[in-house]
Protein backbone atom coordinates (compact mmCIF):
# COMPACT_ATOMS: atom_id res chain seq x y z
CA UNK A 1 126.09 144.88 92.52
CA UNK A 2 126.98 143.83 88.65
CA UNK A 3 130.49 142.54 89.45
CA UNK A 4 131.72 139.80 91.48
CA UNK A 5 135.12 137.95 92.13
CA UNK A 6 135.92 134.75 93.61
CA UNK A 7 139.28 133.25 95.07
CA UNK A 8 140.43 130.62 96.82
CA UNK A 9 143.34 130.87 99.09
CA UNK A 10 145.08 129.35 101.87
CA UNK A 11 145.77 125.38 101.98
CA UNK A 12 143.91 123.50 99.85
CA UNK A 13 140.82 121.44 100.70
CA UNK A 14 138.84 119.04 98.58
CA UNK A 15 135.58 120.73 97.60
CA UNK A 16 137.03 123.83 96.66
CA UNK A 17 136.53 123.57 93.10
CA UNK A 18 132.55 122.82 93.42
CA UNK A 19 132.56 125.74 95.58
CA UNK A 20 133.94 127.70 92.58
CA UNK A 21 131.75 126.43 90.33
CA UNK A 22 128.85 127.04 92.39
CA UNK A 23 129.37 130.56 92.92
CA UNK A 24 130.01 131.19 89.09
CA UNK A 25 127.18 129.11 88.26
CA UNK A 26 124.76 131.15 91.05
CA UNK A 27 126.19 134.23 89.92
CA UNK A 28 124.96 134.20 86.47
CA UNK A 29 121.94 132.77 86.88
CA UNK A 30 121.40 136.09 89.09
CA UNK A 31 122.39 138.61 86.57
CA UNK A 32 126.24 138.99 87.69
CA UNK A 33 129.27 139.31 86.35
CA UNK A 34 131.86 136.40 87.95
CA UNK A 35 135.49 137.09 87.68
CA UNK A 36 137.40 134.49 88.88
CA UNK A 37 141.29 135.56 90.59
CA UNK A 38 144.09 133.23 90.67
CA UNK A 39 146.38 132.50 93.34
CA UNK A 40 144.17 133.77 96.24
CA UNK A 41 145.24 137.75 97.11
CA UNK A 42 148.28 137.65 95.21
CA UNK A 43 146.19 137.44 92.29
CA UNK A 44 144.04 140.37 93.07
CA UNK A 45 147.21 142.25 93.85
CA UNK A 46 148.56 141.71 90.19
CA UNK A 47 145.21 141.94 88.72
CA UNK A 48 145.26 138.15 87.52
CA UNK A 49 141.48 138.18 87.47
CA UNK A 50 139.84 137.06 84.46
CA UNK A 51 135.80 137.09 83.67
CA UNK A 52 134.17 133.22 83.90
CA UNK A 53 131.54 131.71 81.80
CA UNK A 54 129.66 128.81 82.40
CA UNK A 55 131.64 126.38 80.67
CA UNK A 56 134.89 127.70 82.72
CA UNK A 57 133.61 125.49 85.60
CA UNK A 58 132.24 122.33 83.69
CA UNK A 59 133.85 119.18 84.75
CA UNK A 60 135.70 120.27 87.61
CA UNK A 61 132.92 119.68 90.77
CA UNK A 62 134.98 116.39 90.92
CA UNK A 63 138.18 117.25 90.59
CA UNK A 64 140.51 118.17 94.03
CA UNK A 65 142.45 121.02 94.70
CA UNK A 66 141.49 124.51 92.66
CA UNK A 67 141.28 125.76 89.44
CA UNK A 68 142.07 128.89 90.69
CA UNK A 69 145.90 128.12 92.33
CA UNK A 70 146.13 129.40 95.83
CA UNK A 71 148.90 130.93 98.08
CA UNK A 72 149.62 132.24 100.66
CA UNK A 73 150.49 136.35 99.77
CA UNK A 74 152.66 138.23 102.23
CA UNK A 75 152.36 141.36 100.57
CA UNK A 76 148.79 141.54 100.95
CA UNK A 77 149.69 141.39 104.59
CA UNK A 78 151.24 145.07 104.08
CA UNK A 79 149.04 148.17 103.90
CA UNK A 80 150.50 148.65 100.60
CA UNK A 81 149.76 145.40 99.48
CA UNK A 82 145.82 146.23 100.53
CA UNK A 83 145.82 149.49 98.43
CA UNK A 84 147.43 147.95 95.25
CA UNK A 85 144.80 144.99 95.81
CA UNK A 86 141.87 148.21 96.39
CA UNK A 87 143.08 149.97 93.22
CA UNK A 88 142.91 146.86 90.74
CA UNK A 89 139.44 145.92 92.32
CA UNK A 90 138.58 149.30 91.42
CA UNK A 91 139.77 149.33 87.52
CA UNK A 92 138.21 146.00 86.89
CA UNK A 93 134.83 147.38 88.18
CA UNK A 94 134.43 144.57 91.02
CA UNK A 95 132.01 145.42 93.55
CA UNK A 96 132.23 142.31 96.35
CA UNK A 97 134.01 139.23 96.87
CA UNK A 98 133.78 135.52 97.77
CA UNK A 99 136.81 134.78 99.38
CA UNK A 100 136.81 130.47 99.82
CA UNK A 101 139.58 129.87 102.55
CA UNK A 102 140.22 129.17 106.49
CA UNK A 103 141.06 131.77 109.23
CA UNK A 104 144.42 133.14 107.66
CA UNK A 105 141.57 133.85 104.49
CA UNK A 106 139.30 135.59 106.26
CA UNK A 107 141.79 137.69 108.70
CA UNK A 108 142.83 139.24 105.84
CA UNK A 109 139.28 139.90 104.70
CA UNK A 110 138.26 141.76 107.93
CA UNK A 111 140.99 143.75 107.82
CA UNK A 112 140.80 144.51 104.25
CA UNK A 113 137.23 145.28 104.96
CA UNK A 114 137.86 147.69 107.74
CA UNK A 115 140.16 149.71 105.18
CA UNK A 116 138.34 149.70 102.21
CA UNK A 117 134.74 147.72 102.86
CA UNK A 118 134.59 145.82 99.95
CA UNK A 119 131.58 143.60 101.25
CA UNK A 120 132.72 140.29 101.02
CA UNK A 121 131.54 136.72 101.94
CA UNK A 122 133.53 133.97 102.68
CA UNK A 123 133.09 130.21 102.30
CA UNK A 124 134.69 127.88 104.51
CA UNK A 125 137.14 125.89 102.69
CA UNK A 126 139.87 124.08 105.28
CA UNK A 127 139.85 120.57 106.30
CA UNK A 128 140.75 121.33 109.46
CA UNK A 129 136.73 122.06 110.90
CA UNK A 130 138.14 124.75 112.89
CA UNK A 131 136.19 127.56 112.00
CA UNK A 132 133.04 128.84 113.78
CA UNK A 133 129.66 128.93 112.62
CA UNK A 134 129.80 126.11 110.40
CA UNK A 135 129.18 122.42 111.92
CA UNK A 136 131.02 121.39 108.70
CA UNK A 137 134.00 123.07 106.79
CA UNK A 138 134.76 122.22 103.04
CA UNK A 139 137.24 119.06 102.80
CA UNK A 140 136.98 118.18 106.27
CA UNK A 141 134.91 114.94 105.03
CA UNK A 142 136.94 113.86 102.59
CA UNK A 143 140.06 114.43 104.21
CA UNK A 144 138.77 112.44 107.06
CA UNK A 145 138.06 109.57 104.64
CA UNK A 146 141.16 109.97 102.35
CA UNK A 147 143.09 109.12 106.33
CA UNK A 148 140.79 106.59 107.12
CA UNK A 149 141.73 104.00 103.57
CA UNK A 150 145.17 104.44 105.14
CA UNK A 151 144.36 103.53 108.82
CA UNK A 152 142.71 100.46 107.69
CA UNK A 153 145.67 99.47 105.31
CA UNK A 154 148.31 99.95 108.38
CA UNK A 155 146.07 98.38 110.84
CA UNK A 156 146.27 95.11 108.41
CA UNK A 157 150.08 95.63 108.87
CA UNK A 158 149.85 96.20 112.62
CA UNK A 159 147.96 92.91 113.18
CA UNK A 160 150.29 90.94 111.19
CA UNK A 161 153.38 91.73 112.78
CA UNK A 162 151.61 92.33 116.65
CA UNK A 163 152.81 95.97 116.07
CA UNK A 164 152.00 99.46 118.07
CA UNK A 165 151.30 102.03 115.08
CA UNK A 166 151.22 106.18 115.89
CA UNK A 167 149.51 107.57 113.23
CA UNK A 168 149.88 111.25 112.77
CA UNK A 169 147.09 113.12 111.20
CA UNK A 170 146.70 117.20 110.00
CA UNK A 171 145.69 119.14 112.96
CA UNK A 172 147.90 121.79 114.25
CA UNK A 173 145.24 123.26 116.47
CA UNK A 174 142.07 121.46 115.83
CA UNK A 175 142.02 117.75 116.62
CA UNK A 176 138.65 116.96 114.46
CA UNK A 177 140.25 114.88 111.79
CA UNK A 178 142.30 113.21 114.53
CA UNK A 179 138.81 112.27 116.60
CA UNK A 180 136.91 111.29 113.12
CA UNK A 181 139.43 109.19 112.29
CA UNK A 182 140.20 107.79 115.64
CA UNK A 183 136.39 106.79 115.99
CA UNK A 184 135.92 105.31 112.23
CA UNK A 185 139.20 103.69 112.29
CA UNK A 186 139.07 102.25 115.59
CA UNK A 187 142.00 104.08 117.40
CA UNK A 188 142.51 102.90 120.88
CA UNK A 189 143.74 106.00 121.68
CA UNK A 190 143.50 109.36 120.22
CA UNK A 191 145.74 112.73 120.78
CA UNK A 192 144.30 116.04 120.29
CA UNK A 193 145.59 119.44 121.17
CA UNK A 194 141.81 120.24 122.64
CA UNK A 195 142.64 118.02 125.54
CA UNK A 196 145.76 116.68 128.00
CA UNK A 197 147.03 113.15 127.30
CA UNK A 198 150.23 112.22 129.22
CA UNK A 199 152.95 110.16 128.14
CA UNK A 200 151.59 108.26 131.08
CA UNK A 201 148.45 108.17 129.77
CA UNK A 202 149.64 106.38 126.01
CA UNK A 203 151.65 103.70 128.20
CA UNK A 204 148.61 103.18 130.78
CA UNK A 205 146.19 102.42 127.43
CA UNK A 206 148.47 100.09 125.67
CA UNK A 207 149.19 97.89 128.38
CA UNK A 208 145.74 98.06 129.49
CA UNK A 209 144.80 96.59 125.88
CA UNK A 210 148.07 93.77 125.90
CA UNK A 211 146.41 92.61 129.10
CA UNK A 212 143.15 92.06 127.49
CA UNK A 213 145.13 90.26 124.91
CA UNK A 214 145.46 92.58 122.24
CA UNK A 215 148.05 92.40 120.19
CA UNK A 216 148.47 95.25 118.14
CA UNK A 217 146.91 99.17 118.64
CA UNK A 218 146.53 102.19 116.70
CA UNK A 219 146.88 105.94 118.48
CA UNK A 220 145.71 108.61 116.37
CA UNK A 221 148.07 111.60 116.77
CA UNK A 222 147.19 115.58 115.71
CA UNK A 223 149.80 116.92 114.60
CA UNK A 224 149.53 119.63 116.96
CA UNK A 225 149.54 117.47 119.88
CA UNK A 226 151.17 119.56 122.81
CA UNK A 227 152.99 116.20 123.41
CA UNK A 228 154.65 116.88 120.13
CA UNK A 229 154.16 114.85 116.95
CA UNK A 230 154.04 111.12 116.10
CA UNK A 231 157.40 110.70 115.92
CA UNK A 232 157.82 112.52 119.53
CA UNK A 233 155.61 110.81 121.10
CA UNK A 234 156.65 107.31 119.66
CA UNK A 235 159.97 107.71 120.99
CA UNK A 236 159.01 108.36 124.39
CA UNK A 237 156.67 105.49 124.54
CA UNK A 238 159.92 103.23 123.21
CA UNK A 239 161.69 104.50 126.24
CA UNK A 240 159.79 103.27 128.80
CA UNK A 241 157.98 100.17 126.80
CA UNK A 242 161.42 99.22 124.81
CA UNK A 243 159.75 96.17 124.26
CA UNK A 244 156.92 96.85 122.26
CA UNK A 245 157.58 97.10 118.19
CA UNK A 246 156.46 100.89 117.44
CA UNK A 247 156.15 102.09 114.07
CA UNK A 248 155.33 105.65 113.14
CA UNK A 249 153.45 106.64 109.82
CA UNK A 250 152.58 110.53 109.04
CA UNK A 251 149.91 110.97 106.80
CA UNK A 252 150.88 114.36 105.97
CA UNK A 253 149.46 116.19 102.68
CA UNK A 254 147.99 113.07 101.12
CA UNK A 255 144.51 114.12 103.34
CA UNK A 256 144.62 117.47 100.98
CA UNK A 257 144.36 116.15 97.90
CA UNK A 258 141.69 113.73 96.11
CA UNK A 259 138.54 113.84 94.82
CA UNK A 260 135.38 115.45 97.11
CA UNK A 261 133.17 113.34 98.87
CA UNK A 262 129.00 113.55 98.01
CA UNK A 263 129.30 115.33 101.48
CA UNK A 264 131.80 117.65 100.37
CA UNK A 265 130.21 118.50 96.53
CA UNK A 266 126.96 119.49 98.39
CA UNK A 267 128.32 121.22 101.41
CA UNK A 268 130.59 123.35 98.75
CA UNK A 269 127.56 123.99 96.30
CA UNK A 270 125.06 125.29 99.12
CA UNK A 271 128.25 127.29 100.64
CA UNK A 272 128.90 129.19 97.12
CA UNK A 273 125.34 129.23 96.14
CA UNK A 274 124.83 131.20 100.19
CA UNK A 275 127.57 133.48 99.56
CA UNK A 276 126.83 135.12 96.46
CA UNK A 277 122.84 135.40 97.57
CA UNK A 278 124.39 136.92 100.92
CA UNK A 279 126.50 139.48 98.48
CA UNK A 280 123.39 140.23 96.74
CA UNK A 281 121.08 140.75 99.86
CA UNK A 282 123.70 142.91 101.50
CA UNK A 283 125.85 141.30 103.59
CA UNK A 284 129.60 141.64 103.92
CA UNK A 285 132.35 140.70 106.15
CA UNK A 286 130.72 137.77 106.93
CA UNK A 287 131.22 133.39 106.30
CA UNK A 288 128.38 131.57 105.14
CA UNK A 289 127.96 128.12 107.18
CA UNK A 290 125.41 125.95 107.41
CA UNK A 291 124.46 124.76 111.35
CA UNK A 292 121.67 122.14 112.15
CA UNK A 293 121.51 122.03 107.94
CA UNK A 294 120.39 125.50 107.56
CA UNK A 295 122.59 128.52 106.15
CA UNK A 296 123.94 131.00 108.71
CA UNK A 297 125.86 134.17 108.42
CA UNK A 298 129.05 134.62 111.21
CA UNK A 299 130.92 137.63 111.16
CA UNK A 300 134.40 137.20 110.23
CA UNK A 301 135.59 138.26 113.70
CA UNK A 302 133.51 135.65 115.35
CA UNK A 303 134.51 132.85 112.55
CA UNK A 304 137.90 133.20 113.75
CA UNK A 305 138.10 133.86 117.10
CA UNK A 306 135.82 131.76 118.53
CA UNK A 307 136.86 128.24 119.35
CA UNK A 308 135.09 125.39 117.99
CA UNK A 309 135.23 122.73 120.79
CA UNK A 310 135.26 119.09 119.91
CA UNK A 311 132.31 117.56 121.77
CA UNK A 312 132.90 115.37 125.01
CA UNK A 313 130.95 112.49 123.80
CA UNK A 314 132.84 111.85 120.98
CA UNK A 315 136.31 112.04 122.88
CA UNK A 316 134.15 109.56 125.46
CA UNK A 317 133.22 107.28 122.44
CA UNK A 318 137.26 106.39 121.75
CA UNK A 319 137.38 105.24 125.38
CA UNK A 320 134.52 103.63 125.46
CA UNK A 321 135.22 101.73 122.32
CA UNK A 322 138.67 100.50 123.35
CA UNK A 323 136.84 98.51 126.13
């Protein structure tokens, strides 16, 4: 293997960037040639792939987002997208990947794979912590912590003006930013779509807390909540509690963007340094992860499929908390 390329795709995720810089940075100390490809497999469709130095990653391990753009591609999602993508891999000489992404990333890995097996690795860039195989996911941390400075500034508003806040948080099928930030920002009550919480349930919790004299509450709401979003929710609370003073606040992309945690700079630089030795050694079709802080190799198949449950003692920690 002489000839690498690396892409990001997919949302966004803080970290991303020292991910890319790791695996250029690995890849020539090793003896490779890095090509880096813009906007994820629309890039590699076109052929916008252009060869990386060492100084084409300096000063960006702090910066969010990615150097490299990212999108979503629908062609690429066509068997004639895959070919055209095949064909320009082919004229630029490129010989394995490092695809840095989430599960729509690596679906279209596996199946480009299957039809052409390119070996590549992927690195798990999503703040959502969904994927399997990796305790941690690149952004999660700091996307967690970008939500939490804005729990803390409305819970200063909530106790001022004895208000009920719903706080809606990314998470369309994964609640672990909702349970992170429920615990750190001291939620009494946190929705998830891992688990059941009735409407029932949201009215039972805040009149449990206004009878131990509390005057204000947070609930942490994932957006994928199978009660609905924030805003859902809110308003059926307001129907049966029309007294309380609800406010709703989505936190929407703002947990994308920023700059990466110390968490998130070293999770991303292990991640791309483990995918391009994992290229070199052989592997392919496969995510690099790193469980109990040592690097593992999932199959894409597994990385995807496989659920990632959130742990009972930490959904037993909000309640216990809220005591």
């Amino acid at each position: 293997m002489k000839n690498i390329g690396v892409f990001t795709s997919g949302g966004d995720a803080p970290g991303m960037n020292a991910c890319v810089r790791a695996v250029v940075r690995s890849g020539l100390s090793l003896g490779l040639n890095v090509y880096g490809i813009r906007y994820g497999y629309n890039g590699i469709i076109s052929g916008d792939m252009h060869l990386m130095k060492s100084y084409s990653v300096s000063n960006i391990l702090q910066k969010g987002g990615t150097i490299l753009k990212s999108a979503r591609s629908e062609e690429f999602q066509t068997k004639e997208g895959r070919k055209k993508a095949y064909e320009q891999l082919k004229a630029k000489g490129i010989d394995g990947l490092v695809a840095i992404g989430g599960d729509g990333t690596f679906t279209g890995a596996n199946i480009f794979y299957e039809e052409y097996g390119i070996p590549t690795v992927g690195a798990p860039g999503t703040i959502d912590n969904d994927l399997y195989g990796s305790d941690y996911t690149i952004g999660f941390d700091t996307a967690v912590n970008t939500a939490l400075e804005a729990i803390d500034k409305i819970r200063d508003t909530a106790n001022s003006h004895d208000r009920v806040f719903f706080i809606e948080v990314m998470g369309r099928h994964s609640g672990y930013i909702a349970i992170h930030c429920g615990i750190g920002g001291g939620a009494e009550l946190v929705m998830v779509p891992e688990t059941s919480t009735t409407i029932q349930d949201v009215i039972d919790t805040l009149n449990k807390g206004r009878d131990k004299e509390k005057t204000s509450a947070i609930v942490i709401v994932a957006e994928g909540d199978e009660q609905g979003n924030a805003h859902e929710i809110a308003n059926k609370v307001m129907a049966k509690l029309p007294k309380l003073d609800i406010r709703v606040s989505t936190l929407g992309h703002l947990q994308r963007g920023g700059s990466p945690t110390s968490l998130d700079r070293i999770l991303a630089s292990r991640l791309g340094l483990a995918a391009v030795e994992g290229l070199i050694n052989g592997k392919s079709n496969v995510m690099a992860g790193i469980i109990d802080d040592e690097v593992v190799y999932t199959s894409f198949k597994l990385a995807i499929s496989k659920t990632k449950p959130i742990s009972n003692e930490l959904m037993r920690l909000v309640e216990v908390m809220n005591n």
